[in-house]
N, C-alpha and C. Protein backbone atom coordinates (compact mmCIF):
# COMPACT_ATOMS: atom_id res chain seq x y z
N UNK A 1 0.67 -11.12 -6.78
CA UNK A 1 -0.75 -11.16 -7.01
C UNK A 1 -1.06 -11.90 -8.31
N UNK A 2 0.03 -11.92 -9.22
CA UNK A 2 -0.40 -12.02 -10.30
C UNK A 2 0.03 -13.82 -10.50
N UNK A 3 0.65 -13.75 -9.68
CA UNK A 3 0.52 -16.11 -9.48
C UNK A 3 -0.36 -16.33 -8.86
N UNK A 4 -0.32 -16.13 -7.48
CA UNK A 4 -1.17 -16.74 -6.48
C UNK A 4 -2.85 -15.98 -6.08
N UNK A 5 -2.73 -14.73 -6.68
CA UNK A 5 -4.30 -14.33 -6.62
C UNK A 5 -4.07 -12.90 -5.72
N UNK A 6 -5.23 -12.53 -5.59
CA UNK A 6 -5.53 -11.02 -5.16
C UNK A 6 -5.55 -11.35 -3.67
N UNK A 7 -6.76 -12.56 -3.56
CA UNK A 7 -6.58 -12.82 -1.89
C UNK A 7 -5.47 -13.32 -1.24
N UNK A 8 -4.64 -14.11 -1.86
CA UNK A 8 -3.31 -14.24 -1.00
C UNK A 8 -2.66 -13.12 -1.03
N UNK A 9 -2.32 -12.25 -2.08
CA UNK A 9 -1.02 -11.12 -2.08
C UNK A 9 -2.24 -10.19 -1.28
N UNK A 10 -3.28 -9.74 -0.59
CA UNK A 10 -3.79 -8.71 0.24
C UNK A 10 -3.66 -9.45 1.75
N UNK A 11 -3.69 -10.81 1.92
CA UNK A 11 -3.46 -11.52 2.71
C UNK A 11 -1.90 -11.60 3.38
N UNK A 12 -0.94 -11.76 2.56
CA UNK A 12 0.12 -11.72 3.04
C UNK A 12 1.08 -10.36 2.97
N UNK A 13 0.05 -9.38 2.93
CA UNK A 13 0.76 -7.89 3.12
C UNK A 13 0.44 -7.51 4.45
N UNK A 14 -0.74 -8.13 4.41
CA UNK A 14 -1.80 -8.01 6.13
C UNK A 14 -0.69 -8.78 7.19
N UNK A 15 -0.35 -10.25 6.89
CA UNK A 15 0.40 -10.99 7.70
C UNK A 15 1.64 -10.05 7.86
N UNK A 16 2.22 -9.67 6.92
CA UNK A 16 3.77 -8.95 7.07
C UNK A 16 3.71 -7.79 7.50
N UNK A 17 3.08 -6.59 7.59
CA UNK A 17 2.68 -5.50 8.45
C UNK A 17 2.50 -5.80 10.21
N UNK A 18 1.48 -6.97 9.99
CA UNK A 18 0.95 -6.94 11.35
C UNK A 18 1.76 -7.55 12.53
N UNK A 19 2.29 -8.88 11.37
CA UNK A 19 3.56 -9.53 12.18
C UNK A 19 4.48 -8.88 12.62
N UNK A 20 4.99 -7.86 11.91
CA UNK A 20 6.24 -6.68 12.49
C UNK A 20 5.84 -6.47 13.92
N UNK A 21 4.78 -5.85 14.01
CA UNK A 21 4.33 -5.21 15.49
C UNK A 21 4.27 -6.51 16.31
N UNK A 22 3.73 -7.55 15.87
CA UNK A 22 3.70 -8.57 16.89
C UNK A 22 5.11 -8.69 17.53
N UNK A 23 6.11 -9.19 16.69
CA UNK A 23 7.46 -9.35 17.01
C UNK A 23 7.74 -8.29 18.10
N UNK A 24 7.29 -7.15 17.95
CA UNK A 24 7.82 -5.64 19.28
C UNK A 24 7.76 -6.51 20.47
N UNK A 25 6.39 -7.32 20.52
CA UNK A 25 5.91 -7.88 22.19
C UNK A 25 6.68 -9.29 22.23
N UNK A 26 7.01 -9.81 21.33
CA UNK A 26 7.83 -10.77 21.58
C UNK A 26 9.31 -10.40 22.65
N UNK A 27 9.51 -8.94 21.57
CA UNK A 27 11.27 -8.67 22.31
C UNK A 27 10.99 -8.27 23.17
N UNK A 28 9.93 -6.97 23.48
CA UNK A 28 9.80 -6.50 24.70
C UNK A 28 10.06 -7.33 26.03
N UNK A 29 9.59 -8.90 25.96
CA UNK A 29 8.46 -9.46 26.78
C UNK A 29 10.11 -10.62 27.34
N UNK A 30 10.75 -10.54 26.04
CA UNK A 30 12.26 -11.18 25.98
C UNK A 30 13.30 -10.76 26.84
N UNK A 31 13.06 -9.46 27.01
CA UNK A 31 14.24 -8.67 26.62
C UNK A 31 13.70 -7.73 28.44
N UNK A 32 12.76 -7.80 28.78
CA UNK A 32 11.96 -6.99 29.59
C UNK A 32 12.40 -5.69 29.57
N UNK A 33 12.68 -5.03 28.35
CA UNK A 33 12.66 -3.75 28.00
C UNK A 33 11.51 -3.14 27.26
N UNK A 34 11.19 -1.74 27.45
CA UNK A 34 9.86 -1.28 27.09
C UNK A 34 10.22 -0.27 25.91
N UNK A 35 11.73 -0.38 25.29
CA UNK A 35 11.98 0.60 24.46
C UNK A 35 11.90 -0.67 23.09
N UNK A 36 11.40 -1.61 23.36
CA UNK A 36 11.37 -2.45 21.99
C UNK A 36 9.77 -1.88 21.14
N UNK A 37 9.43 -0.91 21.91
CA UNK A 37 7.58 -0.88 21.87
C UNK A 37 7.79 0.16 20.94
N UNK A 38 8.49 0.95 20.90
CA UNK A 38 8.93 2.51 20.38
C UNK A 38 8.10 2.32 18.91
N UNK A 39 8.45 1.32 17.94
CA UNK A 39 7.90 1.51 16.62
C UNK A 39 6.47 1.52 16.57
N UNK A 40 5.52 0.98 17.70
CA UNK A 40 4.40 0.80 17.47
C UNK A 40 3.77 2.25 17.41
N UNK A 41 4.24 3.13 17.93
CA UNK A 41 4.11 4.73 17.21
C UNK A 41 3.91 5.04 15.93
N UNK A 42 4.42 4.15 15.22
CA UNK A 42 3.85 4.05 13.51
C UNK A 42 2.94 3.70 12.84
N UNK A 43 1.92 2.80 14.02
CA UNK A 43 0.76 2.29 13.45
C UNK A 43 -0.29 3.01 13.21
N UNK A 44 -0.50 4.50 13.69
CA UNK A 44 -1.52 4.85 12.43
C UNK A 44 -1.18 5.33 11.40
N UNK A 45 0.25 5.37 11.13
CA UNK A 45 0.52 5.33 9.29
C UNK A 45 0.38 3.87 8.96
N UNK A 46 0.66 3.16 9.44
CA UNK A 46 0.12 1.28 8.97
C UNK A 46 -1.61 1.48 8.55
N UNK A 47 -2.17 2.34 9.66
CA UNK A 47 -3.65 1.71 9.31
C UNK A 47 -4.25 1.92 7.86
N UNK A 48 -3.79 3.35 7.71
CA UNK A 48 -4.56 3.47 5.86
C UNK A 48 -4.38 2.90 4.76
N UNK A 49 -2.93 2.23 5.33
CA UNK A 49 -1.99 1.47 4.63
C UNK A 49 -2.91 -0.28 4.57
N UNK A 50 -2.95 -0.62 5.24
CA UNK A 50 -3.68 -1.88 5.77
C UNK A 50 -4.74 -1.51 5.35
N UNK A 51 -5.47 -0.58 5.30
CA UNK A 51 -7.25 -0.12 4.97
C UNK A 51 -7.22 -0.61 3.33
N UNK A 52 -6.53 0.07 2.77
CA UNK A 52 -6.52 0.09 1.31
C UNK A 52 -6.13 -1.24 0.46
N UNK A 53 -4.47 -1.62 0.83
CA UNK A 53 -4.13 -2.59 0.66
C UNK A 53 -4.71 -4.29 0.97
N UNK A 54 -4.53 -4.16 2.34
CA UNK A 54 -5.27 -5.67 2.94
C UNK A 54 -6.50 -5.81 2.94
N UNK A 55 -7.09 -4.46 2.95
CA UNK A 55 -8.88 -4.63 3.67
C UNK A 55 -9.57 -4.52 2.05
N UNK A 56 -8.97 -4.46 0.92
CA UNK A 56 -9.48 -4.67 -0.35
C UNK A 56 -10.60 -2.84 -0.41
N UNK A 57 -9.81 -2.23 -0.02
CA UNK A 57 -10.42 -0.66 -0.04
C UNK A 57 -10.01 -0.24 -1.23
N UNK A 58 -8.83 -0.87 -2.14
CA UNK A 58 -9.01 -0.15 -3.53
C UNK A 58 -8.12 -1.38 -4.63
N UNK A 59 -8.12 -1.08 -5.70
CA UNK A 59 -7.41 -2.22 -6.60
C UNK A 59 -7.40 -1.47 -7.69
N UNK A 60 -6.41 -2.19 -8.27
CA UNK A 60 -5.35 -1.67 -9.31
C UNK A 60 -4.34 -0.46 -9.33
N UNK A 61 -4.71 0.34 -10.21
CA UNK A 61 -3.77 1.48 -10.52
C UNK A 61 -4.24 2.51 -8.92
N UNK A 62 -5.50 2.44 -7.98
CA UNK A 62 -5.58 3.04 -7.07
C UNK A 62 -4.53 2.94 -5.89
N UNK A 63 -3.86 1.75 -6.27
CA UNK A 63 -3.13 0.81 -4.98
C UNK A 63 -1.42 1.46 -5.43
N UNK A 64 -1.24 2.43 -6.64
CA UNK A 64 0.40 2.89 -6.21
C UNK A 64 0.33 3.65 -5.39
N UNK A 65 -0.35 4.93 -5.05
CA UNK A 65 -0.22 5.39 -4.00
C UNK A 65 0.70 5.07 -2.78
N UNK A 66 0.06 3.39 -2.57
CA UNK A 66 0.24 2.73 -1.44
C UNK A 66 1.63 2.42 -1.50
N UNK A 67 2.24 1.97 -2.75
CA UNK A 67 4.01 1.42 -2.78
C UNK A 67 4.48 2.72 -2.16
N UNK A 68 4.58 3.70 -2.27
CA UNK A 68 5.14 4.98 -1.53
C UNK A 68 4.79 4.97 0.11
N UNK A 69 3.42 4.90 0.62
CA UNK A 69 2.86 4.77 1.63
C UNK A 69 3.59 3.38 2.58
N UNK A 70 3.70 2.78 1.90
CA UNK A 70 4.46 1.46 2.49
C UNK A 70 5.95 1.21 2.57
N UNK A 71 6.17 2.43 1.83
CA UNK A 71 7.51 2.63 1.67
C UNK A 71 7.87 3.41 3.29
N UNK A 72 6.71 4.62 3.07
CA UNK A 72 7.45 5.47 4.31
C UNK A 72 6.97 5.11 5.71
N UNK A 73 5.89 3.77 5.69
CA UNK A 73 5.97 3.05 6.96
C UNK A 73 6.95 2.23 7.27
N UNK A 74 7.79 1.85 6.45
CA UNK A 74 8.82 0.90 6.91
C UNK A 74 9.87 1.85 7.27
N UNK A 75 10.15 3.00 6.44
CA UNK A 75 11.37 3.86 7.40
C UNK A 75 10.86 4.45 8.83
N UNK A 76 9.54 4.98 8.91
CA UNK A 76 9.09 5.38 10.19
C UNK A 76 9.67 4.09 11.34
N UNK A 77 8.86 2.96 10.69
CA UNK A 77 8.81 1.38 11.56
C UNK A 77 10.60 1.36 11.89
N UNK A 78 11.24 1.33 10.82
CA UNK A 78 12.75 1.14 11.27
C UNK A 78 13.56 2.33 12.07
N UNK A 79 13.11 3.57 11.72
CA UNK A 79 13.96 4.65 12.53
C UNK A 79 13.83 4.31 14.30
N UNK A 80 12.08 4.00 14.55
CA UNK A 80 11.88 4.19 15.62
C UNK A 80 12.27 2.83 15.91
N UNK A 81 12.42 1.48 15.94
CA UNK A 81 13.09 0.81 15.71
C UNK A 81 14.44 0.25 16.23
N UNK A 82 15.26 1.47 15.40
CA UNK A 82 16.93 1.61 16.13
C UNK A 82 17.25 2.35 17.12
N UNK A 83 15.76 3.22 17.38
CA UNK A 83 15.96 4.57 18.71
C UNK A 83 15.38 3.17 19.85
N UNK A 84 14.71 2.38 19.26
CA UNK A 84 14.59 1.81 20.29
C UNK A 84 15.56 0.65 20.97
N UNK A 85 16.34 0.56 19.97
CA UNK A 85 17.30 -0.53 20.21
C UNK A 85 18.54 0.29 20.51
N UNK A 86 18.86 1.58 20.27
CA UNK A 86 19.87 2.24 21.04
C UNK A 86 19.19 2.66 22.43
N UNK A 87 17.90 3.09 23.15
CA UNK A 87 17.69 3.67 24.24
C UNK A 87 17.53 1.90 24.90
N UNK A 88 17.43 0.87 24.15
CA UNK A 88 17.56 -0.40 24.97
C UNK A 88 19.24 -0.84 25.95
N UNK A 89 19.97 -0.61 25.09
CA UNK A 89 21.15 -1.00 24.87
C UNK A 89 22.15 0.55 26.20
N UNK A 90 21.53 1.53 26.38
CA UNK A 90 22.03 2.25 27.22
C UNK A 90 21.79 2.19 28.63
């Protein structure tokens, strides 16, 4: 944020969240398995996450919260993830 500005770094947290889920329908659609979908179960911990962060719902010192919050969407996003890539793979 602090090179390129507030609107690119809320911009490219938006792109990297949202892109994850896109990629699910890529493999799914690849792969014609429906267990690639499994993480999208995480997206309403993404949304408050995305509300605050991308949608400019808070700034500065309001926004650590969110490093934790974004923290425990990416383990949610990855657990379900590998359940989905082991119930693919069986």
């Amino acid at each position: 944020a602090v090179r390129f500005g507030e609107t690119f770094a809320r911009s490219e947290y938006a792109l990297l969240v949202l892109s994850s889920y896109a990629f699910l329908f890529v493999l799914a659609k690849s792969t014609y398995e429906d267990a690639w979908i499994l993480p999208l179960l995480s997206l309403p911990v993404a949304m408050p996450q995305l509300e605050a962060v991308a949608l400019g719902g808070k700034d500065g010192a309001a926004l650590n919260e969110h490093v934790g919050g974004t923290a425990r969407l990416q383990l949610l996003f990855c657990l379900l993830l590998v359940l989905g890539i082991n119930l693919s793979t069986e």
